[in-house]
C-alpha atoms as a PDB file:
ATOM      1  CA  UNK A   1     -12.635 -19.900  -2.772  1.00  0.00           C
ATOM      2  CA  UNK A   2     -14.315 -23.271  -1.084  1.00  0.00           C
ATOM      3  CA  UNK A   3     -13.318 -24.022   2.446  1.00  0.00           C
ATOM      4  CA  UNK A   4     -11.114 -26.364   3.250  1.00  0.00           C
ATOM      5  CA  UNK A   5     -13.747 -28.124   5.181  1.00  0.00           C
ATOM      6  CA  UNK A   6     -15.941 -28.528   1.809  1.00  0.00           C
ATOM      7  CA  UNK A   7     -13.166 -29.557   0.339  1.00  0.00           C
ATOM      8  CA  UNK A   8     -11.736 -32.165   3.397  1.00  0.00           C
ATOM      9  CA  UNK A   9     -15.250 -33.517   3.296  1.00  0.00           C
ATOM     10  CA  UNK A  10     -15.706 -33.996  -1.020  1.00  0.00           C
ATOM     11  CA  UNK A  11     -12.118 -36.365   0.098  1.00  0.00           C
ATOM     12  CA  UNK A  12     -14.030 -38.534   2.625  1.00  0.00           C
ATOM     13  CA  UNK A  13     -17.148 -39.269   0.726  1.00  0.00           C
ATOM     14  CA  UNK A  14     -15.189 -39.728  -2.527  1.00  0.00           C
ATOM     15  CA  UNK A  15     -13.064 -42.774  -0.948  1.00  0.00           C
ATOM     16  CA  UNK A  16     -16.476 -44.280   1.113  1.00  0.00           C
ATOM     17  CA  UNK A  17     -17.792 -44.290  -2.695  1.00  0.00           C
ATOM     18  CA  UNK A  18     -15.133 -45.557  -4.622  1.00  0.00           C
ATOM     19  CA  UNK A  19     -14.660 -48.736  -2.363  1.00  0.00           C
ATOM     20  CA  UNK A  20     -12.785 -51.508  -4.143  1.00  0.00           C
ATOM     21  CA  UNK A  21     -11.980 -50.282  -7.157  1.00  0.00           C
ATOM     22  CA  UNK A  22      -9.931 -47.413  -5.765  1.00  0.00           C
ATOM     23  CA  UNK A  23      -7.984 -49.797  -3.775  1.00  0.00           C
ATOM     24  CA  UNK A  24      -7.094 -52.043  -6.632  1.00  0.00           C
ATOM     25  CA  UNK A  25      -6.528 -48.671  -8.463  1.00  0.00           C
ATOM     26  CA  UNK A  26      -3.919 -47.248  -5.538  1.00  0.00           C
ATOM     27  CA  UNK A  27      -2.286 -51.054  -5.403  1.00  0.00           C
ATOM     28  CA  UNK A  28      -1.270 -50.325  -9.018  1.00  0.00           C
ATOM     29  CA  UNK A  29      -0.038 -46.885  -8.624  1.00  0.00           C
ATOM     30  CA  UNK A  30       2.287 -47.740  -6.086  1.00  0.00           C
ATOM     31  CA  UNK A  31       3.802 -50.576  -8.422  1.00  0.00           C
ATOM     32  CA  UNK A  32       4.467 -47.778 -10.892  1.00  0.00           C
ATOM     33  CA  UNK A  33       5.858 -45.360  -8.221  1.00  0.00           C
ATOM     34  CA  UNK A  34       8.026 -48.295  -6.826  1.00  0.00           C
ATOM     35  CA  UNK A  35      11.262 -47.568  -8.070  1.00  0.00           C
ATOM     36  CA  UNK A  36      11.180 -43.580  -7.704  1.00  0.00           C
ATOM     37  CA  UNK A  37       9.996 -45.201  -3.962  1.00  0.00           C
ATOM     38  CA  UNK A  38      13.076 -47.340  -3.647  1.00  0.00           C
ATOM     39  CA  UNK A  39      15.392 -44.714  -4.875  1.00  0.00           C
ATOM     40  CA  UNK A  40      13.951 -42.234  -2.201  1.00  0.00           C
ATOM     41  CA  UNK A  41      14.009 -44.534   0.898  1.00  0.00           C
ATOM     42  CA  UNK A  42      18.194 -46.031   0.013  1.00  0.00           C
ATOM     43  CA  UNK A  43      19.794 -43.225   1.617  1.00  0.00           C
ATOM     44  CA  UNK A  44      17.421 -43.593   4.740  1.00  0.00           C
ATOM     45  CA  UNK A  45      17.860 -44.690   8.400  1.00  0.00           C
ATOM     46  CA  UNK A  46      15.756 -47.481   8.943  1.00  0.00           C
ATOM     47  CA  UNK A  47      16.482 -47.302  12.862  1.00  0.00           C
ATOM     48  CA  UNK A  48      16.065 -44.233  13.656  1.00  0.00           C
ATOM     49  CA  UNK A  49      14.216 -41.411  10.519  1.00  0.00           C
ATOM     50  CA  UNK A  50      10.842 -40.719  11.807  1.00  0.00           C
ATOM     51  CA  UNK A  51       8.729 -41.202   8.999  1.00  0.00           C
ATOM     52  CA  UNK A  52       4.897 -39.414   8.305  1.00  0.00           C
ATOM     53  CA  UNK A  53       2.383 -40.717   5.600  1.00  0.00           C
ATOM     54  CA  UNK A  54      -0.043 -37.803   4.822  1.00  0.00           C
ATOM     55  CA  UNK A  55      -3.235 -39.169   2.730  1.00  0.00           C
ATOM     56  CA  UNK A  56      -1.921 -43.202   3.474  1.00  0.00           C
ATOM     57  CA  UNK A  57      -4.868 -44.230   1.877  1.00  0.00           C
ATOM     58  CA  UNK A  58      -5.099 -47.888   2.015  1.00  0.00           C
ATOM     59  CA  UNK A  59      -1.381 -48.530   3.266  1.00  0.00           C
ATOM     60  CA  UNK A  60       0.656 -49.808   0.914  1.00  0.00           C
ATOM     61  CA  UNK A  61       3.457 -47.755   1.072  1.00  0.00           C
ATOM     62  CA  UNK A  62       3.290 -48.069   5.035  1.00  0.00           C
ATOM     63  CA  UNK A  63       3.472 -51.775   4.328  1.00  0.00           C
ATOM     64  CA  UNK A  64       6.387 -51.125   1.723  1.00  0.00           C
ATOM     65  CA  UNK A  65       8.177 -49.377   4.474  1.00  0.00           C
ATOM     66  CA  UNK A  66       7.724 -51.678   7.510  1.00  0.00           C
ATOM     67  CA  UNK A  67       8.742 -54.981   5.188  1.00  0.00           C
ATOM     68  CA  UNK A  68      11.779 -52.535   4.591  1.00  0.00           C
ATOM     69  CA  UNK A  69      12.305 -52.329   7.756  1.00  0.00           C
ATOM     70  CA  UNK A  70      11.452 -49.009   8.901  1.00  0.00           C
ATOM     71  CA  UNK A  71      11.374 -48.312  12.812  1.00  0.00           C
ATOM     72  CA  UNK A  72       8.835 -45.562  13.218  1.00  0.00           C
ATOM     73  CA  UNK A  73       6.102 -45.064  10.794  1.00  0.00           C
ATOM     74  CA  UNK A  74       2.830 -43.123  10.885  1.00  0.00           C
ATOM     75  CA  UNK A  75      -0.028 -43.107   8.380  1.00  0.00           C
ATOM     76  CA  UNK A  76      -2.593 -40.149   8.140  1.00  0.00           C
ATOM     77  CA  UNK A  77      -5.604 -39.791   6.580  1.00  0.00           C
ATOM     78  CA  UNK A  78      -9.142 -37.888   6.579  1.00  0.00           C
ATOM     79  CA  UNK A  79     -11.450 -41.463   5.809  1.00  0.00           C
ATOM     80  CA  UNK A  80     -12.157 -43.972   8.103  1.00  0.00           C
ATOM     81  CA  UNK A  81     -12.300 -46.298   5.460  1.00  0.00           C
ATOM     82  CA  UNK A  82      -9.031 -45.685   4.433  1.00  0.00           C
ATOM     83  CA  UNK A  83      -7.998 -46.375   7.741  1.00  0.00           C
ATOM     84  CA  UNK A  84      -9.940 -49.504   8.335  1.00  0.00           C
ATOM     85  CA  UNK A  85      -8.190 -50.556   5.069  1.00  0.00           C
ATOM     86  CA  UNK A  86      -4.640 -49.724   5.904  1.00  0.00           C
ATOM     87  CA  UNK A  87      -4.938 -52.104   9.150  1.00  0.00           C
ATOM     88  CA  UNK A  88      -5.254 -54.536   6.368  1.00  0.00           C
ATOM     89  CA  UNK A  89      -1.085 -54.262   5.924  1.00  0.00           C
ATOM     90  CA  UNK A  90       0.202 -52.367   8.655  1.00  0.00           C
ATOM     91  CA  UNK A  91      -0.308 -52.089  12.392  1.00  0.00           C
ATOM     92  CA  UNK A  92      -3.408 -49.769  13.831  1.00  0.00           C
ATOM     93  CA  UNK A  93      -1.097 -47.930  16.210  1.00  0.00           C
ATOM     94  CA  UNK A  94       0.477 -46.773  12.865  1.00  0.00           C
ATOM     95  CA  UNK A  95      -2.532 -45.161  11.795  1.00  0.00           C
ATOM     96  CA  UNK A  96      -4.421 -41.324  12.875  1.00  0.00           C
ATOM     97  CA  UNK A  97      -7.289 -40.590  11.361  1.00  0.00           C
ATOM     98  CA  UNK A  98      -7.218 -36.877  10.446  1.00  0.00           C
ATOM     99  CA  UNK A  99      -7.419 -34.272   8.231  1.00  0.00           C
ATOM    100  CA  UNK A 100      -3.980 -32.664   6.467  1.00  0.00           C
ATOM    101  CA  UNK A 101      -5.373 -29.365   6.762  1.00  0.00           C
ATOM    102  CA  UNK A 102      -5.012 -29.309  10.336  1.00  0.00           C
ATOM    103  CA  UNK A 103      -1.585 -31.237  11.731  1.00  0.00           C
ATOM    104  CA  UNK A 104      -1.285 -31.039  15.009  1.00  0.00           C
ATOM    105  CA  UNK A 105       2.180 -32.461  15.864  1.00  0.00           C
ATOM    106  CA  UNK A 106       4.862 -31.071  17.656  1.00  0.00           C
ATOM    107  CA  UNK A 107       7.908 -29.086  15.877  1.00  0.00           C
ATOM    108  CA  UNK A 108      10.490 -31.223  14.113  1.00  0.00           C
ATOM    109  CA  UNK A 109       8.700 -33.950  14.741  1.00  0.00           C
ATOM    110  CA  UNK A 110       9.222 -36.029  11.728  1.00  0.00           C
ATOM    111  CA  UNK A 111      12.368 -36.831   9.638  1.00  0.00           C
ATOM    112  CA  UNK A 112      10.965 -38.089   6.320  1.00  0.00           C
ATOM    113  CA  UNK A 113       7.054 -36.991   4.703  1.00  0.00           C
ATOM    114  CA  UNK A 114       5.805 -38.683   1.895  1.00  0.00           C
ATOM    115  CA  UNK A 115       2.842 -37.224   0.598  1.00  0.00           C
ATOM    116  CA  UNK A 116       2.120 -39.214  -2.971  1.00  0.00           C
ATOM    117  CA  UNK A 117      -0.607 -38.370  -4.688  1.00  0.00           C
ATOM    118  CA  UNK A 118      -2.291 -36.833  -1.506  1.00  0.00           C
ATOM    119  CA  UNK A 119      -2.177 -32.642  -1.347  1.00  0.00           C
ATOM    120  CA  UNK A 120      -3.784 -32.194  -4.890  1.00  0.00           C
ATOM    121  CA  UNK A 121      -6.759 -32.770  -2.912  1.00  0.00           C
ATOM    122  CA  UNK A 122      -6.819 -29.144  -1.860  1.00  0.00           C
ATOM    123  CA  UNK A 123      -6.916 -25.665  -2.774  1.00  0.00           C
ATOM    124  CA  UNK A 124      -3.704 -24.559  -4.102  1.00  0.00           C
ATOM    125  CA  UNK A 125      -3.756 -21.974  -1.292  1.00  0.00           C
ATOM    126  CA  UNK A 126      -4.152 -24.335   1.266  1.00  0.00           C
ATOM    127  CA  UNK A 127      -1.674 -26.048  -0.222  1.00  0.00           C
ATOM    128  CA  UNK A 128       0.894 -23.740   0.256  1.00  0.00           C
ATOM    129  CA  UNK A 129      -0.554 -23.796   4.068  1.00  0.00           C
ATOM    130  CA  UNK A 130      -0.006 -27.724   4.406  1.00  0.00           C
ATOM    131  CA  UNK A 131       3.405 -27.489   3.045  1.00  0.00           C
ATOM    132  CA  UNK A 132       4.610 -24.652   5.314  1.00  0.00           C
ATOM    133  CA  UNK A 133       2.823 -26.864   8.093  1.00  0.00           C
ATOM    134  CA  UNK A 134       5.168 -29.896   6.744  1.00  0.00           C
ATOM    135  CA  UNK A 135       8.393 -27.733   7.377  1.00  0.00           C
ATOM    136  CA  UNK A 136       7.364 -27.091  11.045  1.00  0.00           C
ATOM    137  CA  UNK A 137       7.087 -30.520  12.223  1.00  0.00           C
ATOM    138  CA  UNK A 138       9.851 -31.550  10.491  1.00  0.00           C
ATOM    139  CA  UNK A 139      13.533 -32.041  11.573  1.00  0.00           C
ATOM    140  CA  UNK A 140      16.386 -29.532  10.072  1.00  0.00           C
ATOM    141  CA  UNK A 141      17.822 -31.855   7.795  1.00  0.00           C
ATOM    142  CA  UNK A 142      13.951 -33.631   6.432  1.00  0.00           C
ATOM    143  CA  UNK A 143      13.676 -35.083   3.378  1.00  0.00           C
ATOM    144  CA  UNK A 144      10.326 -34.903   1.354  1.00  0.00           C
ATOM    145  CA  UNK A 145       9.277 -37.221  -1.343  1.00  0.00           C
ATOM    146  CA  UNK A 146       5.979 -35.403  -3.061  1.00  0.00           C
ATOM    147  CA  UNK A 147       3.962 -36.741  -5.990  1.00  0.00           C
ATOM    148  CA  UNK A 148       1.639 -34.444  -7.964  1.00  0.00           C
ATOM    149  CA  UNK A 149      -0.594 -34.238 -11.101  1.00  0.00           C
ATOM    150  CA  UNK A 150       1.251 -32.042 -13.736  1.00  0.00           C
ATOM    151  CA  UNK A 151      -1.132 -29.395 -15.245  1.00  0.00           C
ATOM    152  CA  UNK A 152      -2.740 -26.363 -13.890  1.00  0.00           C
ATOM    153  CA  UNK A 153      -5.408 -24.461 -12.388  1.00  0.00           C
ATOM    154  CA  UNK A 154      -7.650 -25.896 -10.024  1.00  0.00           C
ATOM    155  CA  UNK A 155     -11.122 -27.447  -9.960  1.00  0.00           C
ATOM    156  CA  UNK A 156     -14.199 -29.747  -8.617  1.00  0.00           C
ATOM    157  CA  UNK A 157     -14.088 -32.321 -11.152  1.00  0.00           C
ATOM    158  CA  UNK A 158     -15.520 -35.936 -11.509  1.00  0.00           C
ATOM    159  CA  UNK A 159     -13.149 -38.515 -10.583  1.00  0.00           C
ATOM    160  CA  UNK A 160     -13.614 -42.410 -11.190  1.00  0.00           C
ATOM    161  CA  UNK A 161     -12.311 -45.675 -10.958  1.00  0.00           C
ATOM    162  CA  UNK A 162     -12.722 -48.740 -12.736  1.00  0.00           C
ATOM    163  CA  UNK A 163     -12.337 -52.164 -10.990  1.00  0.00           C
ATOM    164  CA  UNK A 164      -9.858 -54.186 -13.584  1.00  0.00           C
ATOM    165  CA  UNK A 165     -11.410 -57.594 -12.246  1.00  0.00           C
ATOM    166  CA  UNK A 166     -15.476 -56.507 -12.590  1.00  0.00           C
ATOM    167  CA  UNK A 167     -14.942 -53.731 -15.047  1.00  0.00           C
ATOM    168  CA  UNK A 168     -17.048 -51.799 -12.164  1.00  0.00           C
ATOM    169  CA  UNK A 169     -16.680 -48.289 -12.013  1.00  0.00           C
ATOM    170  CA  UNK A 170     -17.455 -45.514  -9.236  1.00  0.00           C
ATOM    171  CA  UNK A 171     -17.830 -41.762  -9.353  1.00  0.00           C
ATOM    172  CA  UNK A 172     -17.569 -39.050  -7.471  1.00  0.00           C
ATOM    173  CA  UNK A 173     -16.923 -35.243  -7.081  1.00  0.00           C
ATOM    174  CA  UNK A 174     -13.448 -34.079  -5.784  1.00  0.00           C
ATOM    175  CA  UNK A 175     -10.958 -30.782  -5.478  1.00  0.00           C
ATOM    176  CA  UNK A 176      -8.058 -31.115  -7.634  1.00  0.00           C
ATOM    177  CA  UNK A 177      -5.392 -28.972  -8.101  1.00  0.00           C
ATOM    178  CA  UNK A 178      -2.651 -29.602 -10.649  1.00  0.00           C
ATOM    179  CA  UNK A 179       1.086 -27.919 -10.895  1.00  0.00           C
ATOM    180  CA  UNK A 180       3.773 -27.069 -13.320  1.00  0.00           C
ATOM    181  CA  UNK A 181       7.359 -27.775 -11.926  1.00  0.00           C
ATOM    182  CA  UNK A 182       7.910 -23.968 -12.083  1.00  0.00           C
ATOM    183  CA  UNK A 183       4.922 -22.778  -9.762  1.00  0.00           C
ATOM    184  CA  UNK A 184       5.842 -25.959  -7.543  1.00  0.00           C
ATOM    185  CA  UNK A 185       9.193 -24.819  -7.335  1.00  0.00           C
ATOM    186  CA  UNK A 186       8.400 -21.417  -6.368  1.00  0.00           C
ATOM    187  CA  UNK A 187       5.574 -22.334  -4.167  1.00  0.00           C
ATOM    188  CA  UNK A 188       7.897 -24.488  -1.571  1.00  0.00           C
ATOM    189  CA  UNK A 189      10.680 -21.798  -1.909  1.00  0.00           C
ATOM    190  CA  UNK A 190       7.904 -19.508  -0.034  1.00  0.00           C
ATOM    191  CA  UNK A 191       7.653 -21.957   2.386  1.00  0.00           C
ATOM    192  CA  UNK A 192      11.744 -22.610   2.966  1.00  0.00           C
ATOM    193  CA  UNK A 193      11.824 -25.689   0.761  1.00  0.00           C
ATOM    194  CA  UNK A 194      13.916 -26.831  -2.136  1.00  0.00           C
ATOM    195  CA  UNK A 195      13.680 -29.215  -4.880  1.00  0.00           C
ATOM    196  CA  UNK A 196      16.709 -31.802  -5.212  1.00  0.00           C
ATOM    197  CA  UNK A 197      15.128 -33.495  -7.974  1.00  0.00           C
ATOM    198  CA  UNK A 198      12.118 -33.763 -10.105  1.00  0.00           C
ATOM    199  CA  UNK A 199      10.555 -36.059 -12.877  1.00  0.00           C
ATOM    200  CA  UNK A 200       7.752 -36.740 -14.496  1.00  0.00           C
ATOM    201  CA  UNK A 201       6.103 -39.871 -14.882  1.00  0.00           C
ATOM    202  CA  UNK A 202       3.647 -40.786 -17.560  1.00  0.00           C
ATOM    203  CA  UNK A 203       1.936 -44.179 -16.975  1.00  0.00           C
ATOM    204  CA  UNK A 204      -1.462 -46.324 -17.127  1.00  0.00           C
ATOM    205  CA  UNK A 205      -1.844 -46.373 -13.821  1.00  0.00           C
ATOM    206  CA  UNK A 206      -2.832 -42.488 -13.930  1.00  0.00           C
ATOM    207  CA  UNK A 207      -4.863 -40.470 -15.395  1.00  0.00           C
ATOM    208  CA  UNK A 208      -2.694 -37.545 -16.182  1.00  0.00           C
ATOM    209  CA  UNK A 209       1.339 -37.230 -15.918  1.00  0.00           C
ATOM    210  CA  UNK A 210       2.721 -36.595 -12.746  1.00  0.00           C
ATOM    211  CA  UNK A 211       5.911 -34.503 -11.076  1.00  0.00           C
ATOM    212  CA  UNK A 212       8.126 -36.587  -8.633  1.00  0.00           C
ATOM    213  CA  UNK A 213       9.934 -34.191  -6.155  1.00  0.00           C
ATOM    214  CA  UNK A 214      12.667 -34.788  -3.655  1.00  0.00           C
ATOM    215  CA  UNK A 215      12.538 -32.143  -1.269  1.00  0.00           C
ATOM    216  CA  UNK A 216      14.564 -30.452   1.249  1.00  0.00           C
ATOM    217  CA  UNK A 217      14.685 -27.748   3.493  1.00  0.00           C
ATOM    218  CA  UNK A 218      16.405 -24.572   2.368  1.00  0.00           C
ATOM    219  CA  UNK A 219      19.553 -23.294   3.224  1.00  0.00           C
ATOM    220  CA  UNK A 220      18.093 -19.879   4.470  1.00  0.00           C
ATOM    221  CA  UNK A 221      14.780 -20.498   5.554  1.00  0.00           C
ATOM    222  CA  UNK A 222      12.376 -17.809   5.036  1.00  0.00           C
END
């Protein structure tokens, strides 16, 4: 098993390396996330739900949010580029550079996580970790919107994007792991979560189908 630091450190030097092209690349996965987005955030308190990014990435679903008109916002993420990026579109007292594998916020903290296309970036077992992390700082009654390649196993494997405007393409080495709605369902019942819905999404913009998830916190938390 690779440390989470190997691992939290393949994530930094993959974004410094894929630059531009990434960004263009994350600009058009949000558009195809959009509606599952809008759908999430409808039922929402704009005012008052406390909401965490975890692996922001360049910020545009922070900017998404704050044109909504969401109050209290907060993007994370391990790159500094990332961050610089995300100032682009949102505010840089909305941004913390840090690492998901080590949270350090207070219990029930946050109302609303969205964590799209973000925790595949791990070990499966520290996924579990991260997730049981999410339920502490989050309130009672939290919803979760989580986006996730659909496969499985886990692996180092070559990821790249290509720029659509240059046809320029980067590479780099990251950790993916990839989940079946079955093990994801069991995993976050573990962890005192439940699924309120799930779908999968097959589109351009990706390389591989994903699974959508609306979580919640379980009745009887373990």
């Amino acid at each position: 098993m690779l440390p989470v630091n190997f691992i939290s450190q393949l994530s930094q030097k993959a974004y410094q390396t894929f630059g531009e092209p990434f960004v263009k690349t994350a600009h058009l996965q949000f558009l195809a996330l959009q509606p599952n987005i809008e759908n999430f955030i409808n039922p929402l308190n704009k005012e008052r739900d406390k909401i965490l990014d975890i692996g922001c990435g360049p910020g545009f679903l922070l900017e998404y949010l704050l044109q909504k008109g969401f109050k209290y916002l907060l993007g994370l993420d391990i790159s500094d580029k990332a961050i610089r990026d995300a100032t682009k579109r949102v505010p840089a007292h909305m941004l913390l550079r840090a690492d998901f594998h080590q949270m350090n916020f207070n219990a029930r903290e946050f109302s609303v996580v969205f964590a799209v296309n973000s925790l595949h970036y791990t070990s499966k077992s520290a996924f579990t970790k991260i997730l049981a992390r999410i339920n502490y700082i989050t309130t009672p009654t939290a919803k979760v919107f989580l986006v996730l390649p659909q496969g499985t196993g886990e692996q180092i494997t070559e990821e790249s994007y290509t720029d659509p405007d240059t046809n320029q393409s980067r590479q780099h080495a990251v950790y993916h792991g990839y989940y079946e709605k079955e093990e994801l369902e069991t995993i976050l019942s573990q962890v005192g979560f439940q699924i309120t819905n799930i779908e999968n999404l097959s589109h351009p913009a990706f390389d591989k189908p994903l699974l959508i998830a609306n979580v919640v916190k379980a009745t009887t938390t373990p």
